[in-house]
Protein backbone atom coordinates (compact mmCIF):
# COMPACT_ATOMS: atom_id res chain seq x y z
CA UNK A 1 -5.52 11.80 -9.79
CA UNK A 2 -6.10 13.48 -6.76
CA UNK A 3 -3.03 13.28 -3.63
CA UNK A 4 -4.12 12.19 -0.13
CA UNK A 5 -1.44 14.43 1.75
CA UNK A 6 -0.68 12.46 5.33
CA UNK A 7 1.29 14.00 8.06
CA UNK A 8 2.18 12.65 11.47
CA UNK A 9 -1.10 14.04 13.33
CA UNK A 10 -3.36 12.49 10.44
CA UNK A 11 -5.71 9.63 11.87
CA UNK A 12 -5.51 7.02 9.89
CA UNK A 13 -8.74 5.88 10.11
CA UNK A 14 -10.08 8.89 8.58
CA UNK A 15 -7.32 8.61 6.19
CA UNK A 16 -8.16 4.70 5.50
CA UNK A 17 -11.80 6.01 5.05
CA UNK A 18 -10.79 8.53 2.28
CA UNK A 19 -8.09 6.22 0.46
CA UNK A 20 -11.21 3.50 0.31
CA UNK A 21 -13.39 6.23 -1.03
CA UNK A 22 -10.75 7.18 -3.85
CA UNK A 23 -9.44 3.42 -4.68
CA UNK A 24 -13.69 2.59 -4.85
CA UNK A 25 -14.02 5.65 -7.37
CA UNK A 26 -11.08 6.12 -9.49
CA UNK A 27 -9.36 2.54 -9.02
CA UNK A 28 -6.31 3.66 -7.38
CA UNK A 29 -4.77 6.65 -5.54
CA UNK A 30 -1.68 8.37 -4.40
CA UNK A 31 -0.43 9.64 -0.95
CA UNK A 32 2.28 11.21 0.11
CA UNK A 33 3.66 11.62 3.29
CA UNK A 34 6.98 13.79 4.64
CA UNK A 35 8.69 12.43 7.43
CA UNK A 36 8.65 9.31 9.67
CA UNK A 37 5.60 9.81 11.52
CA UNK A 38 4.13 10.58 8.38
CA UNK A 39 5.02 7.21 6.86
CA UNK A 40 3.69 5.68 9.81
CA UNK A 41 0.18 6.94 9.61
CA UNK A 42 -0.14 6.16 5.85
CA UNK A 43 1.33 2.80 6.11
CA UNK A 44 -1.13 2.36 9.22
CA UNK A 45 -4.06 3.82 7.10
CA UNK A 46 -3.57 1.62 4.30
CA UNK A 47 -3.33 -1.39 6.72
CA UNK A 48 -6.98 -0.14 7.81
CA UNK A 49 -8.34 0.47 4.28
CA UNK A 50 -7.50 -3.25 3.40
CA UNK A 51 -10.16 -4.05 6.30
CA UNK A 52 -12.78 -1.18 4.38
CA UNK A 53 -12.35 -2.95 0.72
CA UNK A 54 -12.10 -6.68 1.47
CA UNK A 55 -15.67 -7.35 1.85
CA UNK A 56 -15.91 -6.11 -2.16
CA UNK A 57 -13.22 -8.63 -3.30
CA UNK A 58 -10.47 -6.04 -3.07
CA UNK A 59 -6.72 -6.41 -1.77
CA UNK A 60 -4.82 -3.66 -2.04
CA UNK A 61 -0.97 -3.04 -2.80
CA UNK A 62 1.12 -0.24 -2.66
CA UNK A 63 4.24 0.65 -4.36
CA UNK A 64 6.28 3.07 -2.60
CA UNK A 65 9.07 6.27 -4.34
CA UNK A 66 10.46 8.87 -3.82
CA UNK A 67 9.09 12.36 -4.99
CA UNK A 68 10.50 15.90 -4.64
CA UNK A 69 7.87 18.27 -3.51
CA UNK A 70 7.92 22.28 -2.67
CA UNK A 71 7.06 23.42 0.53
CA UNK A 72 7.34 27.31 1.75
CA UNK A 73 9.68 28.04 -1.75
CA UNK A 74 12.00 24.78 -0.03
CA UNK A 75 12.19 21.31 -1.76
CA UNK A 76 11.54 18.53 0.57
CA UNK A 77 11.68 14.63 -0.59
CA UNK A 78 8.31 12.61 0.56
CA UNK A 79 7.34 9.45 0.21
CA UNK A 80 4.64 8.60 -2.27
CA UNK A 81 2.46 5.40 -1.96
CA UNK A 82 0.97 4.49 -5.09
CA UNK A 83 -2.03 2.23 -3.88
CA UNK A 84 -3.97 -0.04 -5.91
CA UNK A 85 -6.02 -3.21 -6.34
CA UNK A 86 -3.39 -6.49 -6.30
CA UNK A 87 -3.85 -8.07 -9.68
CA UNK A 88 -3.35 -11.69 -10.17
CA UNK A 89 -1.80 -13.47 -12.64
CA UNK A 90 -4.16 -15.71 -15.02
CA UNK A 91 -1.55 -18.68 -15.62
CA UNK A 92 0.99 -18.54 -18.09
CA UNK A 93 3.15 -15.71 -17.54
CA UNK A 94 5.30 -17.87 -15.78
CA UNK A 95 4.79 -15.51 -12.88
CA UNK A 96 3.39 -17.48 -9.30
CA UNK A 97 0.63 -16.40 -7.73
CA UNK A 98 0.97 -14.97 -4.51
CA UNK A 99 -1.06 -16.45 -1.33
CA UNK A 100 -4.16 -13.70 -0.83
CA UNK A 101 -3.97 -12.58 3.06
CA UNK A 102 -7.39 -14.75 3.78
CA UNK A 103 -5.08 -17.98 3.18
CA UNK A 104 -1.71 -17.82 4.85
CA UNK A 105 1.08 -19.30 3.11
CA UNK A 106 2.93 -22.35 4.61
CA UNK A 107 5.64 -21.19 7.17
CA UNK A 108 9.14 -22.68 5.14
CA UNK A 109 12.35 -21.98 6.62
CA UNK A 110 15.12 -21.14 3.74
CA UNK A 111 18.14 -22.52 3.59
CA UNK A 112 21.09 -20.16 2.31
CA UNK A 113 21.15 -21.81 -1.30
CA UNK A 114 17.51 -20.22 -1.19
CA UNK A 115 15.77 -24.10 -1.44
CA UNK A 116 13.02 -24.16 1.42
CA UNK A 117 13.57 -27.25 4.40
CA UNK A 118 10.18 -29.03 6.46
């Protein structure tokens, strides 16, 4: 699997457009970004891509680590973003469902005990 490397002066819409290209063709992909403005322009880019894959029936998820790269002969820690379609679960996992981003779930307040008030 190829990496989609991100730093702070990517654009994220270019970024978006190549992380849609890669999710379309091999089903998922990997970035990884070094640095905080570097997190912000993937996170922003994968924000975007949602947008560029909806229309086909895909919502995307990503799953962030840690990952120890070598830069220059130095080790560095980035962030990678694995990013994939969301699967659903058919019914009896036991697992809920999560609301898709098309239907927003009902705004609950939570009490501390974790039981949700009207």
């Amino acid at each position: 699997m190829d990496v989609l490397k991100v730093a702070a002066k990517s654009n994220p819409n270019s970024v978006a457009g190549a992380l849609a290209g890669v999710i379309r063709e091999q089903g998922m992909a990997e970035m990884q970004a070094i640095g905080a403005g570097a997190i912000n322009q993937a996170i922003k880019a994968i924000a975007i891509a949602r947008g560029f894959v909806a229309p086909s029936g895909i919502d995307l998820v990503c799953v962030p680590a840690f990952v120890d790269v070598e830069i220059g002969g130095e080790e560095r820690t980035a962030i990678k973003l694995i990013v994939s379609p969301r699967s659903y679960s058919r019914g009896g996992s036991g697992r809920s469902e999560l609301p898709r981003p098309e239907t927003p779930a009902k705004d609950q307040s939570a009490k501390r005990d974790g039981t949700a008030t009207d």
